[in-house]
Protein backbone atom coordinates (compact mmCIF):
# COMPACT_ATOMS: atom_id res chain seq x y z
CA UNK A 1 -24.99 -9.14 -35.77
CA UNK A 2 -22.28 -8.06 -33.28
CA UNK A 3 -18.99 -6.60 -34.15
CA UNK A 4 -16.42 -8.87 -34.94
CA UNK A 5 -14.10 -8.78 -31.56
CA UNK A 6 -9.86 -9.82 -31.30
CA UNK A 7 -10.01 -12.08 -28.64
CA UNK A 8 -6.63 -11.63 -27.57
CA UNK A 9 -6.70 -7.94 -27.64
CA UNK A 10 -9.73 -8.00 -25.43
CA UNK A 11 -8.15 -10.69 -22.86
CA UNK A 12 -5.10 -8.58 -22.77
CA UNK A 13 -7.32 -5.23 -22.25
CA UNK A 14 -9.32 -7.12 -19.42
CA UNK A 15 -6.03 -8.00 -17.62
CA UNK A 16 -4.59 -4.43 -17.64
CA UNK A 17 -8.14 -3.40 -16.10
CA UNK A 18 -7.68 -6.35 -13.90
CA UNK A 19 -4.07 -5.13 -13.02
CA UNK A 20 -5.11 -1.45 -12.66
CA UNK A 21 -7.96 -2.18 -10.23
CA UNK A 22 -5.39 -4.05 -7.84
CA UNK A 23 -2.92 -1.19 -7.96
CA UNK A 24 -5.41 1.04 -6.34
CA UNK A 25 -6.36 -1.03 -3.55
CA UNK A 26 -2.55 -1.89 -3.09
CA UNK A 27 -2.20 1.88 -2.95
CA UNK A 28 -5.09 2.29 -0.75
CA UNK A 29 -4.43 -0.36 1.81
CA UNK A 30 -0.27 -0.08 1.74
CA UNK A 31 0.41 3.51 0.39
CA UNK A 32 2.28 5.63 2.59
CA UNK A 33 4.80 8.20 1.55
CA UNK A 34 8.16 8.14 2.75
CA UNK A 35 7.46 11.06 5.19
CA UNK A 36 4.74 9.19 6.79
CA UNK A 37 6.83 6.39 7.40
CA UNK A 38 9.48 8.33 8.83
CA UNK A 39 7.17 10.22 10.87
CA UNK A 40 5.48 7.23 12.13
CA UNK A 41 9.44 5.78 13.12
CA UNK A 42 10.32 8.66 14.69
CA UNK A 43 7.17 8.38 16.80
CA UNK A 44 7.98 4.99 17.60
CA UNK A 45 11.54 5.96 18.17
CA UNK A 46 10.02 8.24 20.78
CA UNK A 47 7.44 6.28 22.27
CA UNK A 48 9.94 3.19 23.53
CA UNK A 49 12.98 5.63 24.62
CA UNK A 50 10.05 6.86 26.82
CA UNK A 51 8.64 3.78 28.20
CA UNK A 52 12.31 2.84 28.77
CA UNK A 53 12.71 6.19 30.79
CA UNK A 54 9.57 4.80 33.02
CA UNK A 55 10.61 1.71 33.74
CA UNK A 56 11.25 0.86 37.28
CA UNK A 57 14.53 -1.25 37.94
CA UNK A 58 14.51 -3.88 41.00
């Protein structure tokens, strides 16, 4: 025979591996550090303010 099992412990065990396994694709797909964001704003920042500088006015 098998070992006797706690159901509950090994539901609650299954959703913490459940809950870990999100967490790392949430970090994968959304994960950026706060430097990356602010480099990617300043960037941005840039970017328009130059476009702006291009435009031609009528």
């Amino acid at each position: 025979m098998g070992d006797v099992v706690n159901l509950n412990r090994w539901r609650k065990t299954k959703a913490k591996e459940e809950k870990a396994r999100q967490a790392e694709s949430n970090r994968v797909a959304f994960g950026r550090t706060k430097a990356e964001k602010q480099t990617a704003r300043k960037q941005s920042e840039q970017d328009s303010t130059e476009l702006d500088g291009k435009k031609l006015e009528d």
